[in-house]
Each structure stands twice: as C-alpha cells, then as structure tokens.
Protein backbone atom coordinates (compact mmCIF):
# COMPACT_ATOMS: atom_id res chain seq x y z
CA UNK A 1 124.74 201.83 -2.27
CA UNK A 2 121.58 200.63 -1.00
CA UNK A 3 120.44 197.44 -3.10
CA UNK A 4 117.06 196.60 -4.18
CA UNK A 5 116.44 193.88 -5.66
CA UNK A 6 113.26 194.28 -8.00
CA UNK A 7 111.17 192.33 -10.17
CA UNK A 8 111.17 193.03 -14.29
CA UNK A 9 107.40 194.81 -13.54
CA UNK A 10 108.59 196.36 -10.02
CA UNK A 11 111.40 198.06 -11.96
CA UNK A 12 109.50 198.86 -14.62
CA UNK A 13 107.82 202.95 -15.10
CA UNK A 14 103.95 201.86 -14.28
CA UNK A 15 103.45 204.36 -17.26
CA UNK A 16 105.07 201.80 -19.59
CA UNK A 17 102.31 199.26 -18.06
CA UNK A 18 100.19 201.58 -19.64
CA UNK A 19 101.33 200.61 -23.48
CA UNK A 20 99.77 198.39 -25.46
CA UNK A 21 102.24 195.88 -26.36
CA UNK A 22 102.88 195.05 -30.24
CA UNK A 23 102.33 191.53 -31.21
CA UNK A 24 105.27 191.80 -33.40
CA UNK A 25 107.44 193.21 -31.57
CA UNK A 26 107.15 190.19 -28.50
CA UNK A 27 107.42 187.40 -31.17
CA UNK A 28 110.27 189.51 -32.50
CA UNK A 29 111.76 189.99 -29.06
CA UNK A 30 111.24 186.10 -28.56
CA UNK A 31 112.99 185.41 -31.25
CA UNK A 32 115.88 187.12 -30.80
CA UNK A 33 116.29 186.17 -27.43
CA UNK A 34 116.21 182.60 -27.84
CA UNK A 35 118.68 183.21 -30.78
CA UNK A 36 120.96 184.67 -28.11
CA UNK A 37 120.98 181.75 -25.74
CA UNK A 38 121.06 179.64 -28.44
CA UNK A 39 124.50 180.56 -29.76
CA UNK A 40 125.91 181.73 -26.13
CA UNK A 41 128.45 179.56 -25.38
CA UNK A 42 130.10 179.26 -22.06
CA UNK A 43 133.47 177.82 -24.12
CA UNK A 44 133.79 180.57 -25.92
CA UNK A 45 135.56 183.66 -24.40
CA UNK A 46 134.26 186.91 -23.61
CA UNK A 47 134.10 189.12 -26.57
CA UNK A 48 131.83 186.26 -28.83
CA UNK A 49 129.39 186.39 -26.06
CA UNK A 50 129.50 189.75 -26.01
CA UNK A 51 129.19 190.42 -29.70
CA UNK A 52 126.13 187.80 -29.42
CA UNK A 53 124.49 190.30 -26.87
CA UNK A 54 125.24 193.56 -29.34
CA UNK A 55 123.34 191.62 -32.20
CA UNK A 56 120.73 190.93 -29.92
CA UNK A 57 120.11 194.31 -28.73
CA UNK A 58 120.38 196.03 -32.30
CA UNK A 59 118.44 193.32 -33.84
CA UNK A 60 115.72 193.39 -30.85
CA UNK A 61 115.81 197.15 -29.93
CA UNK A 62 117.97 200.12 -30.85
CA UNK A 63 119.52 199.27 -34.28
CA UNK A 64 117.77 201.68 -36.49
CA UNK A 65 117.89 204.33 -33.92
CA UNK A 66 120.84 204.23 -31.45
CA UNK A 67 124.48 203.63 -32.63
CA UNK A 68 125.88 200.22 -30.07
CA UNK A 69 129.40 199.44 -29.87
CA UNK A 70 132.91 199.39 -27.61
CA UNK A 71 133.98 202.96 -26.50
CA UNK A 72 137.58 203.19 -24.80
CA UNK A 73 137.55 200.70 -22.05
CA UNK A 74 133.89 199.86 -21.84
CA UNK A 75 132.86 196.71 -23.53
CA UNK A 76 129.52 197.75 -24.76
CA UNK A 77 127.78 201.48 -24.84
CA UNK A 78 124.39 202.31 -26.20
CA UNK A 79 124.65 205.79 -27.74
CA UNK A 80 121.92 208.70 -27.44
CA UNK A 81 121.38 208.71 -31.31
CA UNK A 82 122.43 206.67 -33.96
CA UNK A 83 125.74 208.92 -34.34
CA UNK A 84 128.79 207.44 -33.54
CA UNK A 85 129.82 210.51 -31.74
CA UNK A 86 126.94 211.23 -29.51
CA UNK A 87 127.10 210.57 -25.89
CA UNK A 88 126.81 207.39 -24.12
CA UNK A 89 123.24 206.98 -22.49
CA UNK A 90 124.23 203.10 -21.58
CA UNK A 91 127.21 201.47 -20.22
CA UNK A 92 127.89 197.15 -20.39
CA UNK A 93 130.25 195.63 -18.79
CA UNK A 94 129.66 191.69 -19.73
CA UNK A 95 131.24 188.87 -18.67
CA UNK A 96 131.51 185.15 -19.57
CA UNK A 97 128.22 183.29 -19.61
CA UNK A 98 128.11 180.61 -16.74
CA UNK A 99 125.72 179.09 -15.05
CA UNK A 100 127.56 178.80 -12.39
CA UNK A 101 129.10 181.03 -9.78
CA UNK A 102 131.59 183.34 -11.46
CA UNK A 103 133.91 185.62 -8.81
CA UNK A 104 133.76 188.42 -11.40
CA UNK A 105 129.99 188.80 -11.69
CA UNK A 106 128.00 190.83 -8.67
CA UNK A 107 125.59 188.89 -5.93
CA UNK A 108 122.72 190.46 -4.31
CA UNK A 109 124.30 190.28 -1.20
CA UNK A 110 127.85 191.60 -2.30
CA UNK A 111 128.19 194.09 -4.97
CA UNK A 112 131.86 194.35 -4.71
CA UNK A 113 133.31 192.60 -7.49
CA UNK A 114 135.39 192.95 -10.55
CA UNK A 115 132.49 193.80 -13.09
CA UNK A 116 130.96 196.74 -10.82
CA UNK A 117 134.65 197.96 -10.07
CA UNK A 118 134.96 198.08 -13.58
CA UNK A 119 131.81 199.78 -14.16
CA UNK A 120 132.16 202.11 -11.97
CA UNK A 121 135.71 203.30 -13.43
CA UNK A 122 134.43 203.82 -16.75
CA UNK A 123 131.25 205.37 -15.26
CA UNK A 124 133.54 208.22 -13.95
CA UNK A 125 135.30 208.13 -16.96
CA UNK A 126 132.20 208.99 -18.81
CA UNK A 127 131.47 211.64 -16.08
CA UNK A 128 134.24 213.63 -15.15
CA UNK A 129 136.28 212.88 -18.11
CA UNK A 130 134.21 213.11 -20.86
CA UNK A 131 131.94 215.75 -18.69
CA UNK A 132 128.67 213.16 -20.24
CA UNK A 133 125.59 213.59 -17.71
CA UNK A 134 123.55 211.82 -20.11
CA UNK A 135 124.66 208.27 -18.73
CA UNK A 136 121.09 206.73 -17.95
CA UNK A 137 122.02 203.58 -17.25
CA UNK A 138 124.72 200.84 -16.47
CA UNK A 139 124.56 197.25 -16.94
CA UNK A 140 126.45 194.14 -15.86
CA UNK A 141 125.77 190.82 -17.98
CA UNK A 142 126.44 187.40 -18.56
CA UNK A 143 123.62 186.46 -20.19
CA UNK A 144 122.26 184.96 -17.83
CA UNK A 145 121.86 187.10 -15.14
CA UNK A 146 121.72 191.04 -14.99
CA UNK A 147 122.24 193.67 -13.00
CA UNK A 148 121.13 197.44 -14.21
CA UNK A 149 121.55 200.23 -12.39
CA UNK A 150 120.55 203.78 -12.92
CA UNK A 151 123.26 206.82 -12.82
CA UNK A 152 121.64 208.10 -9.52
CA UNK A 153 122.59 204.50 -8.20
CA UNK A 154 126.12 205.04 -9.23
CA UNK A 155 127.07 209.10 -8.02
CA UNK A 156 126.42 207.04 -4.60
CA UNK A 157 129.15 204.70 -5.19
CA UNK A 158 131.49 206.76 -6.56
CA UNK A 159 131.34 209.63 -3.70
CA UNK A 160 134.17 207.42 -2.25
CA UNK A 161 136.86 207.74 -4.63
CA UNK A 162 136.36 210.60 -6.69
CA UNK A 163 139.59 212.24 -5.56
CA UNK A 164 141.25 208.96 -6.29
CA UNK A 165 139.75 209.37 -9.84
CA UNK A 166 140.78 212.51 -10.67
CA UNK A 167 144.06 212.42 -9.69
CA UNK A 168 144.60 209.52 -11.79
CA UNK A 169 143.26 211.09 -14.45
CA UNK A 170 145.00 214.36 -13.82
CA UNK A 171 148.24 212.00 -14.10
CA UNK A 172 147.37 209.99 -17.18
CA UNK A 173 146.25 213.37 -19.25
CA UNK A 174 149.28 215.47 -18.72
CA UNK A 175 151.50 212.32 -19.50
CA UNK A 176 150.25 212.19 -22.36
CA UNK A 177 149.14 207.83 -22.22
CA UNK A 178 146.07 206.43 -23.06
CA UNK A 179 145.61 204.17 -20.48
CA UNK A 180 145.89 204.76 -16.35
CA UNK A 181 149.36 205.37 -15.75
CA UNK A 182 148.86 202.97 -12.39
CA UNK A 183 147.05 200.62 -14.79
CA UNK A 184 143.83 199.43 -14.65
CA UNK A 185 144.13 196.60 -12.44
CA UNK A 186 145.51 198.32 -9.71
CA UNK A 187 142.93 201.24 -10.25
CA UNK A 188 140.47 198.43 -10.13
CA UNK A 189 141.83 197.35 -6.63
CA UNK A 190 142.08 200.78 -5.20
CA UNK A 191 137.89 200.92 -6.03
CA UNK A 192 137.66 198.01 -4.36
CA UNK A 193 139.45 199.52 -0.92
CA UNK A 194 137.93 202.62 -0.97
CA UNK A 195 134.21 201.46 -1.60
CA UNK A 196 132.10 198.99 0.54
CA UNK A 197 129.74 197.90 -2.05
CA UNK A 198 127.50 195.75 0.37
C-alpha cells in the first residue's frame, strides 16, 4: 500500500469545495465535536469511547439517514440506508483515546499494526464473505487521530492473503462456528506475516 498522507482539503473531492457551507450545520458540527472530546476519556475503556464517537457521528451527520452500529466483529459500520440490513458503506475500527503513542494505532511511517490488521480482516469479511462491494470506506480512530482509507486502498493490501482468507473461512463455515476456527488473534498475526504494510 502506497501511503499518502493528505491534508483534510487535499483529501477532500474539489467538487465539495464547490458547496456552500450551512451556517448551521458548522456551529452544529462544532458543537458536537467539542461534546466528543469533552466526554472522551482516556480512563475509560474502549467501547465508552467508542459509543461517544457513534453519538457524535449520528448526532453530527448520518442519524436521520444512515443506520450506525456494531456488525459481527467490526466495532462500528455506517450502513448505506437507514435499514439495519443494508450493506455496510463504512467500516471503524477505534481504539482507546491517548495522546500518547499507542502500539495498536497505525503511524505514517508503519501501517502494520493491530487496528489495520483488524481492519483489514473484517474488510474481507465484508467482501468475500458477505459478497458487499459497496464498502466505501474504512476508518481507524482514537479520537484523536484518524486514518481513512478508501476500498481501492484496501484490495491492495489484501492481494497478499486472500487465499489465507478464504480458507479460513472455508473452515469456519462448514464447521459450523461463528468465530475463526484459528481465532482471531492468530488470524490477526498471520495478516501481519503475510503483508508488509510500510
């Protein structure tokens, strides 16, 4: 995977530059984000954070027209449509907020670490699995730093252990268990050896 590293307006479509920007909806968005750091708390686990961040986006964005919540593994999908069984367009994986450095959160330099091996698992999941092309975009968060990647960014990355992929999930369907009968840690550490994320 070829990392770029991109400014909010690089990133952004120039055609969205093009929009005139509500007044209401930036004192709305302003809000809501200082909400969320407000009540993020780096002593809390995981899933408060993360619920904080779901609030945040319904409250913000998508509430009224996309349905946000866990699916399976994943800790955080944005839906297609506001039905609950439409297609995941967005896939979070969120960690613990810290300020500091945190071994399970992605660097610029080194995208090979346990959030993007995770992401990338339930990416293919979506994919071959679930047979979902819609996937626009994936996500890694803790609050206070982000990393989003598009799908195309991702069929690059997961090139390299696709066979892996299938056969576990070849094994865990016909054996009838919900979860990877190798388990996901260890599927998590075969992503790692197969892929050089840098």
């Amino acid at each position: 995977m070829i990392v770029n590293k991109l400014e909010p307006k690089q990133a952004l479509n120039r055609n969205y530059l093009k929009i005139k920007l509500d007044a209401e909806n930036i004192k709305s968005f302003k809000a809501n984000l200082a909400r969320l750091l407000e009540l993020c708390d780096e002593k809390k686990d995981e899933e408060f954070n993360k619920n904080l961040l779901s609030d945040f986006l319904k409250k913000t964005y998508y509430g009224d027209r996309y349905f946000i919540n866990t699916k399976e593994y994943s800790d955080l999908v944005i839906h297609n449509d506001k039905n609950v069984e439409s297609t995941a367009g967005v896939i979070f994986e969120t960690k613990k907020p810290t300020k500091t450095n945190n071994a399970k959160m992605p660097k610029v330099d080194n995208l090979n670490a346990k959030a993007v091996q995770q992401l990338v698992l339930y990416f293919l999941r979506e994919r071959v699995t679930l047979g979902n092309f819609q996937v626009k975009h994936l996500v890694i968060t803790n609050i206070y730093e982000w990393f989003v990647f598009t799908s195309t960014d991702f069929i690059g990355v997961c090139e390299g252990f696709a066979d892996f992929f299938f056969t576990v999930e070849h094994d865990r369907m016909f054996d009838g268990g919900d979860d990877f009968p190798i388990g996901l840690g260890d599927s998590y550490c075969e992503v790692k050896r197969c892929k050089d994320f840098k």
